[in-house]
PDB file of N, CA and C in Angstrom:
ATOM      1  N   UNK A   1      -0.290   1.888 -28.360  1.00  0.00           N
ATOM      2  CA  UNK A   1       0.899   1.084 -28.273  1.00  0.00           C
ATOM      3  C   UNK A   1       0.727   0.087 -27.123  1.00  0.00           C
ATOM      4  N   UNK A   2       0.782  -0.941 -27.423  1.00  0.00           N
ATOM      5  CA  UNK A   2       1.089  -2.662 -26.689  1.00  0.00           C
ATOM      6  C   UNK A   2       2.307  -2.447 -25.857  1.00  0.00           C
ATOM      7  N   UNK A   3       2.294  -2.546 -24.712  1.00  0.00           N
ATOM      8  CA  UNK A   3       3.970  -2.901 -24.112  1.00  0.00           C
ATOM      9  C   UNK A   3       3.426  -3.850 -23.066  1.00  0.00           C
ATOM     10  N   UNK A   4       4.625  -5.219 -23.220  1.00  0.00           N
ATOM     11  CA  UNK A   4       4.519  -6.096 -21.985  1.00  0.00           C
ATOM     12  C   UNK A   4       5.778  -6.144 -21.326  1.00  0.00           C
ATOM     13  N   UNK A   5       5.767  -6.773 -20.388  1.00  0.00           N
ATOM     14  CA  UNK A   5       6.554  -7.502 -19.128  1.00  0.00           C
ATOM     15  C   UNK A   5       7.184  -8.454 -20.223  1.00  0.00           C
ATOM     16  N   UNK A   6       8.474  -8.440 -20.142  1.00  0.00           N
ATOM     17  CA  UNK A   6       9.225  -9.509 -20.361  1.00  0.00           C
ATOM     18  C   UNK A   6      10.487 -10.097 -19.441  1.00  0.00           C
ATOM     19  N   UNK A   7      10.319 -11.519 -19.604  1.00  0.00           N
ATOM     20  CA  UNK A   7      11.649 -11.936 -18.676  1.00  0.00           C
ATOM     21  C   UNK A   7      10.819 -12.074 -17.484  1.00  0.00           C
ATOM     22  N   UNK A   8      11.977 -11.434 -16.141  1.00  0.00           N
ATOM     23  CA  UNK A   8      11.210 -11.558 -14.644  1.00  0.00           C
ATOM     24  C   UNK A   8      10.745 -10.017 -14.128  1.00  0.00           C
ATOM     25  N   UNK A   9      10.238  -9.478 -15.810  1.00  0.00           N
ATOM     26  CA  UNK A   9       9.838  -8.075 -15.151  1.00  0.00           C
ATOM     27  C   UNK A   9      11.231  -6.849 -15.006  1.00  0.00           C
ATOM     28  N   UNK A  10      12.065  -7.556 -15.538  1.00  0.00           N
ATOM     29  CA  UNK A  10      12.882  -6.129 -15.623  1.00  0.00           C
ATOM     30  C   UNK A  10      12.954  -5.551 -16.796  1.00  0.00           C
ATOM     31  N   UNK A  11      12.639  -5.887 -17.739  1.00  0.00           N
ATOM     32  CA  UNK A  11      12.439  -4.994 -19.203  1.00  0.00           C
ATOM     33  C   UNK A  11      11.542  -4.981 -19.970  1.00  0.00           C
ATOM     34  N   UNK A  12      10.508  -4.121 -20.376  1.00  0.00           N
ATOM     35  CA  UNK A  12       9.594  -3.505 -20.559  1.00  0.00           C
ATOM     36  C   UNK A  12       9.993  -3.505 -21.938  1.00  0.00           C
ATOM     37  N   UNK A  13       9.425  -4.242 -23.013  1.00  0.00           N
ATOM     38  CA  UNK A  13       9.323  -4.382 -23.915  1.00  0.00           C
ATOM     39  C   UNK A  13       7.730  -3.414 -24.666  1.00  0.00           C
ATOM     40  N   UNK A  14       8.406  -2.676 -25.876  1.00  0.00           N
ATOM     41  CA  UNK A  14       6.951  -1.867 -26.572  1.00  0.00           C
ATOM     42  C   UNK A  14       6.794  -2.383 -27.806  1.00  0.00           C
ATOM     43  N   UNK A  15       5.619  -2.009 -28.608  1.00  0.00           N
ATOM     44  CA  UNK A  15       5.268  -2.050 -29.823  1.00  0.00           C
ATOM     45  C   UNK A  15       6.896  -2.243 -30.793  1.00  0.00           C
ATOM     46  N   UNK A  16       7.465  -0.761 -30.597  1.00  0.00           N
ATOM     47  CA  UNK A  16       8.166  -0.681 -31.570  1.00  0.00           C
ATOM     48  C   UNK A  16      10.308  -0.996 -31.041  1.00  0.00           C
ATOM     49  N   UNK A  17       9.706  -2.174 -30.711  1.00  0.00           N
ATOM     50  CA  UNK A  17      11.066  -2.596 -30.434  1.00  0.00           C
ATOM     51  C   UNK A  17      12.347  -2.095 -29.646  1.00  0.00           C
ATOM     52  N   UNK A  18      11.718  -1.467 -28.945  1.00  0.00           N
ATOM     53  CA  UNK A  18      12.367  -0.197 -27.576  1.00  0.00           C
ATOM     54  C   UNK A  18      12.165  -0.929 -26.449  1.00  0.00           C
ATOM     55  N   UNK A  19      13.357  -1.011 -25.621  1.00  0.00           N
ATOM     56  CA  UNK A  19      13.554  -1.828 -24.373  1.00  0.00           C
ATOM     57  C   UNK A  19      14.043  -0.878 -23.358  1.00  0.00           C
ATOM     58  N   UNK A  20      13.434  -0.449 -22.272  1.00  0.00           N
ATOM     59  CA  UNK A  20      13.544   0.435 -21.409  1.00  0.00           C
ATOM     60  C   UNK A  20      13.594  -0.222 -20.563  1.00  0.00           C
ATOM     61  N   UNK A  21      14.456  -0.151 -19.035  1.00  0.00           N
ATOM     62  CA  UNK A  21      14.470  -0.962 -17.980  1.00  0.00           C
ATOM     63  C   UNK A  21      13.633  -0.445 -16.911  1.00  0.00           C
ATOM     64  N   UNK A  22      13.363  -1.252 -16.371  1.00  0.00           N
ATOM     65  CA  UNK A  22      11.986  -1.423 -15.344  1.00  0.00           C
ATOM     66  C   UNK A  22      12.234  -1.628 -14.246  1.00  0.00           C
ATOM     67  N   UNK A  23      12.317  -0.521 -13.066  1.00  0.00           N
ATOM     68  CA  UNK A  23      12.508  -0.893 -11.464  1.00  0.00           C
ATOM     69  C   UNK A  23      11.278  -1.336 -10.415  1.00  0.00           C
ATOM     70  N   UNK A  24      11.602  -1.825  -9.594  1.00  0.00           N
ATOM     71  CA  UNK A  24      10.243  -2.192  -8.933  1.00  0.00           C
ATOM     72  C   UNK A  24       9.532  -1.014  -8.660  1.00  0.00           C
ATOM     73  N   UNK A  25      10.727   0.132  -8.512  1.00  0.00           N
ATOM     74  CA  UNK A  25       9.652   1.442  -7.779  1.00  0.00           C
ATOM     75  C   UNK A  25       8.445   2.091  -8.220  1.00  0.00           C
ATOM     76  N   UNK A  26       8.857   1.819 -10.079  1.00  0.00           N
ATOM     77  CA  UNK A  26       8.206   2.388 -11.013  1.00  0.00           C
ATOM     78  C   UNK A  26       6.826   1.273 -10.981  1.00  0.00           C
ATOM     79  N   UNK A  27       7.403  -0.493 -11.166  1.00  0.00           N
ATOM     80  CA  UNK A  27       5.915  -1.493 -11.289  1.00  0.00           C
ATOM     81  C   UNK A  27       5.188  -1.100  -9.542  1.00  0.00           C
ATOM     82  N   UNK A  28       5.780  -0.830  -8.384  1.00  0.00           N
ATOM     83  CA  UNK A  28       5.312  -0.204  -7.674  1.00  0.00           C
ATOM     84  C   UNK A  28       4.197   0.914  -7.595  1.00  0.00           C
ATOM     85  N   UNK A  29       4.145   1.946  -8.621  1.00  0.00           N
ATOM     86  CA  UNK A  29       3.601   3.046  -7.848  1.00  0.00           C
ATOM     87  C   UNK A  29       2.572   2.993  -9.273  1.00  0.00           C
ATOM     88  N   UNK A  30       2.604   2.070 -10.440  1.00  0.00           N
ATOM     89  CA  UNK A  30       1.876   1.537 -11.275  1.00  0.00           C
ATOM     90  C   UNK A  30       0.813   0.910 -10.766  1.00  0.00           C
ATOM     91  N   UNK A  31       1.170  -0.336  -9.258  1.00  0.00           N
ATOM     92  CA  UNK A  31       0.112  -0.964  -8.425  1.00  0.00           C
ATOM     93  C   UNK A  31      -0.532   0.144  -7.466  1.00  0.00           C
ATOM     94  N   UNK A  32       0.271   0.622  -7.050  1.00  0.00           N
ATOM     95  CA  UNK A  32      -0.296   1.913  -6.100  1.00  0.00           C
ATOM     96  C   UNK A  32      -1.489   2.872  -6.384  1.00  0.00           C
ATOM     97  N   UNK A  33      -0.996   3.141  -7.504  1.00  0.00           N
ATOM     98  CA  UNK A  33      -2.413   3.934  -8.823  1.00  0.00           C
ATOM     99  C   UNK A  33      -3.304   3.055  -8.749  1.00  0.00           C
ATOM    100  N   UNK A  34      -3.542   1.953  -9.474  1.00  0.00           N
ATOM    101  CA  UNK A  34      -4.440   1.171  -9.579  1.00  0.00           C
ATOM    102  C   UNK A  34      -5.058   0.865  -8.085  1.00  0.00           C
ATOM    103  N   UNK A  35      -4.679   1.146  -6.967  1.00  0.00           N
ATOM    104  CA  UNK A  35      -5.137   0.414  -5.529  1.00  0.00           C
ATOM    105  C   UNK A  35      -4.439  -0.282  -4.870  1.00  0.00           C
ATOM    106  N   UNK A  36      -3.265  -1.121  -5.443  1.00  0.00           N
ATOM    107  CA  UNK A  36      -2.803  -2.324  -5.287  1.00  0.00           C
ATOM    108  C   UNK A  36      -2.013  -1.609  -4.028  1.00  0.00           C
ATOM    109  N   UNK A  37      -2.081  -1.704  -2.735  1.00  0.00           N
ATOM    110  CA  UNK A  37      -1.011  -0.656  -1.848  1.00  0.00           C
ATOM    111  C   UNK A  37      -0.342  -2.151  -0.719  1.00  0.00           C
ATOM    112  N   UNK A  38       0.776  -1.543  -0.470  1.00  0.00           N
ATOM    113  CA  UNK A  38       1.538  -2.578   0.301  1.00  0.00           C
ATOM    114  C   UNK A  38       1.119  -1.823   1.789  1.00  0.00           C
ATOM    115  N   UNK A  39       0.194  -1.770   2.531  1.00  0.00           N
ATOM    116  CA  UNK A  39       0.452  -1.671   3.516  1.00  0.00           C
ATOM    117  C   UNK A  39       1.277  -2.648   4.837  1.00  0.00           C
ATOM    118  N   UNK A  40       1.366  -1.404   5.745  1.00  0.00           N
ATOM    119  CA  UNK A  40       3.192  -2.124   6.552  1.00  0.00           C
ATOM    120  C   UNK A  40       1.701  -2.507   7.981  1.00  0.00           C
ATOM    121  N   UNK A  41       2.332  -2.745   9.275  1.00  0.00           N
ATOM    122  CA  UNK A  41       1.877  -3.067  10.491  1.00  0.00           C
ATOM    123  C   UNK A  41       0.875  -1.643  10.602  1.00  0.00           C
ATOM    124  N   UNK A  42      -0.209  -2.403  11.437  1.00  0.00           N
ATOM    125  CA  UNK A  42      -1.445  -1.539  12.306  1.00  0.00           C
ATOM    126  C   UNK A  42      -0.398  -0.499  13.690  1.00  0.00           C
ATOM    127  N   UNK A  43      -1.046   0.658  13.347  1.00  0.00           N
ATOM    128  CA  UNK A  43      -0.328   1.485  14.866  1.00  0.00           C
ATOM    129  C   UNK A  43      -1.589   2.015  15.100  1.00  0.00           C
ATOM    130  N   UNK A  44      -2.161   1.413  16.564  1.00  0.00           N
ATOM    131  CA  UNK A  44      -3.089   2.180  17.040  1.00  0.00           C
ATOM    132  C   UNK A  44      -2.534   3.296  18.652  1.00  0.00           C
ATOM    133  N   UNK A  45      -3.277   4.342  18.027  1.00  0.00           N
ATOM    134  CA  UNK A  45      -3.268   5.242  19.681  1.00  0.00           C
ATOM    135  C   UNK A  45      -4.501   5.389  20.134  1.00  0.00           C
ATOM    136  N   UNK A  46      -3.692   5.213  21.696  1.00  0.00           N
ATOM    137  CA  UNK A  46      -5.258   5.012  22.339  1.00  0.00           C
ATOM    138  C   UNK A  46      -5.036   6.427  23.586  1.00  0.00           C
ATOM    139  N   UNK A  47      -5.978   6.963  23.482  1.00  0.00           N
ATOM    140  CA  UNK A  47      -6.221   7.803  24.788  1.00  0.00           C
ATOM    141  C   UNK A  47      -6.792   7.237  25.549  1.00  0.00           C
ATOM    142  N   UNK A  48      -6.375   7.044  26.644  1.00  0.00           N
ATOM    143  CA  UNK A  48      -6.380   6.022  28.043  1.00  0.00           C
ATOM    144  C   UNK A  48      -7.972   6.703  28.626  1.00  0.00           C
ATOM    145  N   UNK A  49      -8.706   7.893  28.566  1.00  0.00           N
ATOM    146  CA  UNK A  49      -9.654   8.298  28.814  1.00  0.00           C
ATOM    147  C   UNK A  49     -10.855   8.270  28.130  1.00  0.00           C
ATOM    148  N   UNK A  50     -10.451   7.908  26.594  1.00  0.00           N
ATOM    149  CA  UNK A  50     -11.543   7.854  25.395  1.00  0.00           C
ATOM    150  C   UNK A  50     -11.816   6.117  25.344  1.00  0.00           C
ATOM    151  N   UNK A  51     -13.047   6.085  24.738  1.00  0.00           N
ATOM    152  CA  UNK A  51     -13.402   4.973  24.562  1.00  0.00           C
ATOM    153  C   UNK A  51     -13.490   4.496  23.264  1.00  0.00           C
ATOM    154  N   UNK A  52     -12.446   5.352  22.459  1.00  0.00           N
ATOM    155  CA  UNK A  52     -11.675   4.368  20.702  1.00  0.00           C
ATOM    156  C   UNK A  52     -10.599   4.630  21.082  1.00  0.00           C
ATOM    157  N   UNK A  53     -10.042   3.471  19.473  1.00  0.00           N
ATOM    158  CA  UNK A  53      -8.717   3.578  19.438  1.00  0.00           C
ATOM    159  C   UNK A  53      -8.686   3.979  18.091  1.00  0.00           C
ATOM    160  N   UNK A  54      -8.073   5.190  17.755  1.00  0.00           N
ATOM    161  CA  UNK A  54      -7.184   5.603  16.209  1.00  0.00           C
ATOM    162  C   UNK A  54      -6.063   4.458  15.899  1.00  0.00           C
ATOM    163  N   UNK A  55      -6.702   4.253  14.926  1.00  0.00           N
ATOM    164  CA  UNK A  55      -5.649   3.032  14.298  1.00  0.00           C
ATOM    165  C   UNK A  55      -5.102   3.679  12.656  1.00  0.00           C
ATOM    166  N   UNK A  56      -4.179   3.423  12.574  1.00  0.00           N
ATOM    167  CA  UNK A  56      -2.766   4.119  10.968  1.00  0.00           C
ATOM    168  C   UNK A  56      -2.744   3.074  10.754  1.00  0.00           C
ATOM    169  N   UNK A  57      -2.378   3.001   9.530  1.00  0.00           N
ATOM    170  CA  UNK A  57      -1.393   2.226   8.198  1.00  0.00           C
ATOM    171  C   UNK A  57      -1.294   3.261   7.397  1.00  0.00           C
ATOM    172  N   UNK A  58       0.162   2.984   6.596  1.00  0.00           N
ATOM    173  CA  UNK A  58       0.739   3.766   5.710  1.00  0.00           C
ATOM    174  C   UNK A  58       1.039   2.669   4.677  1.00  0.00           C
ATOM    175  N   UNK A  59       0.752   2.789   3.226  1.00  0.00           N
ATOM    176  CA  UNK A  59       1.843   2.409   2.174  1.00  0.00           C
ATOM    177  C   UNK A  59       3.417   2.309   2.358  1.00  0.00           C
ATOM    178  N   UNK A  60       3.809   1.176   2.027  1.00  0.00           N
ATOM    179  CA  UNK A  60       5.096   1.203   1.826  1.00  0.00           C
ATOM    180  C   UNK A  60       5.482   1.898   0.920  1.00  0.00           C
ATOM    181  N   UNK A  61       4.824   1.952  -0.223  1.00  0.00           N
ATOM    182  CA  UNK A  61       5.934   2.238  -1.573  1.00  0.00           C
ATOM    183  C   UNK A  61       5.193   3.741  -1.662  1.00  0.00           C
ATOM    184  N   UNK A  62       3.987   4.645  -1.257  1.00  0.00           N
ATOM    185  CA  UNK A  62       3.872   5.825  -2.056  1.00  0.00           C
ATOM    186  C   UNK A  62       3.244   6.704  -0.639  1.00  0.00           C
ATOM    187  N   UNK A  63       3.137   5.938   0.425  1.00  0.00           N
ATOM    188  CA  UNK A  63       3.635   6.641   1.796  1.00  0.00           C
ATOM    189  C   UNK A  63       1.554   7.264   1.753  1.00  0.00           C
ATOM    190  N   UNK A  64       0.714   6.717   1.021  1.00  0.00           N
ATOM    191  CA  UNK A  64      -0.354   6.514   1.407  1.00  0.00           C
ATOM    192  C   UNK A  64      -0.465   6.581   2.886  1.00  0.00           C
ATOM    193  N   UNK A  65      -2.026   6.855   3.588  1.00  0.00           N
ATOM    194  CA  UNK A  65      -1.848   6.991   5.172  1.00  0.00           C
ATOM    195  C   UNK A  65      -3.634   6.624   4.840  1.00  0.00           C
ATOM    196  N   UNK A  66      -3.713   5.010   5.746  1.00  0.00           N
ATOM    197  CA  UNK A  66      -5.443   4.634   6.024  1.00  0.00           C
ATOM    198  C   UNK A  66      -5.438   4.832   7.376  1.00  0.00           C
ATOM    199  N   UNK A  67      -6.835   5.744   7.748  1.00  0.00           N
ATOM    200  CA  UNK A  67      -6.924   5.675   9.513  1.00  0.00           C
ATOM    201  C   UNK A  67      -8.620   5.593   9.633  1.00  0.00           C
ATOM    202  N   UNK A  68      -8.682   4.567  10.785  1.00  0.00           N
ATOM    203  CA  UNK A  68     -10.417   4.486  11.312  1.00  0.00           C
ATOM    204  C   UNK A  68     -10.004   4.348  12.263  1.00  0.00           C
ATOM    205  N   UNK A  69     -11.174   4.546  13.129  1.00  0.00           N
ATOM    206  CA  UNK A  69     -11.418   4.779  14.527  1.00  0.00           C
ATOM    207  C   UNK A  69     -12.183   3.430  14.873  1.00  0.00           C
ATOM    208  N   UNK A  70     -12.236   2.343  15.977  1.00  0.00           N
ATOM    209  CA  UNK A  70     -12.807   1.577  16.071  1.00  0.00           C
ATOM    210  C   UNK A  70     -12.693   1.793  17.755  1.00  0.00           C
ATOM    211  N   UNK A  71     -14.263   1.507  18.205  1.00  0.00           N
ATOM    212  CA  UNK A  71     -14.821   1.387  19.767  1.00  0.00           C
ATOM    213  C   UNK A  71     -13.431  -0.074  20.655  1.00  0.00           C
ATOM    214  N   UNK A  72     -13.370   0.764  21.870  1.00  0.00           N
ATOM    215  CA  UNK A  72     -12.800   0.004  22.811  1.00  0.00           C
ATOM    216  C   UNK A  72     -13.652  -1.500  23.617  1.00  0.00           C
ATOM    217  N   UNK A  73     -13.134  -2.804  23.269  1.00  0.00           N
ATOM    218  CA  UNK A  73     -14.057  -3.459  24.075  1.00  0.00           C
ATOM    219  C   UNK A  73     -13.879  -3.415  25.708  1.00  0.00           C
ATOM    220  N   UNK A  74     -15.358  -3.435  25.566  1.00  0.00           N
ATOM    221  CA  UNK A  74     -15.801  -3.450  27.084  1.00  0.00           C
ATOM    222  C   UNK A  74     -14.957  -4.662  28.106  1.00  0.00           C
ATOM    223  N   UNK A  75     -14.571  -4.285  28.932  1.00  0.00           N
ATOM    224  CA  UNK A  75     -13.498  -4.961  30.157  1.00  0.00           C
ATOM    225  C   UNK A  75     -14.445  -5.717  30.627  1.00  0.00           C
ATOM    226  N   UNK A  76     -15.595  -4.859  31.183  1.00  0.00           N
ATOM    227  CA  UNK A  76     -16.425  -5.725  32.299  1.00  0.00           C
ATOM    228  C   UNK A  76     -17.387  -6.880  32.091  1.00  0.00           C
ATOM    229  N   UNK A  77     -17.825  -6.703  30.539  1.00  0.00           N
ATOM    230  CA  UNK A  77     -18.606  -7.928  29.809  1.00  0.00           C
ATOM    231  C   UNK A  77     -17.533  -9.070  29.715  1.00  0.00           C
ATOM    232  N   UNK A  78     -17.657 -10.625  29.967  1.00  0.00           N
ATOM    233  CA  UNK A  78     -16.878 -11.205  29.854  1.00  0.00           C
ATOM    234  C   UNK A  78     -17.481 -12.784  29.813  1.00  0.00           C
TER     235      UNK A  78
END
């Protein structure tokens, strides 16, 4: 079964002539599956004694969580 987007995306048109309404949360977590992720702002923590910083992002819409560690630059090179 064929179903498209019709209009501005609020009704979900199928094969057999059935119109179901369509919230963003749902075309949301449709992109989310596929990869498509809204991540929000970088939060890095830094331990003032270590030489990285843990850096977060989370998904907006399915609360996903990306974290890497990236080296502190050097102060004294300049």
């Amino acid at each position: 079964m064929i179903c498209t987007l019709s209009g501005r995306g609020q009704v979900l048109s199928c094969g057999r002539g059935e119109t179901t309404p369509v919230t963003m949360t749902t075309i949301g977590r449709i992109l989310c599956r596929i990869g498509l992720h809204r991540w929000g702002r970088k939060r890095g923590y830094n331990e003032f004694s270590s030489n990285v910083i843990e850096w977060e992002q989370r998904c907006e819409r399915c609360g996903k969580r990306k974290r890497w560690v990236e080296p502190k630059r050097d102060r004294r090179r300049d």
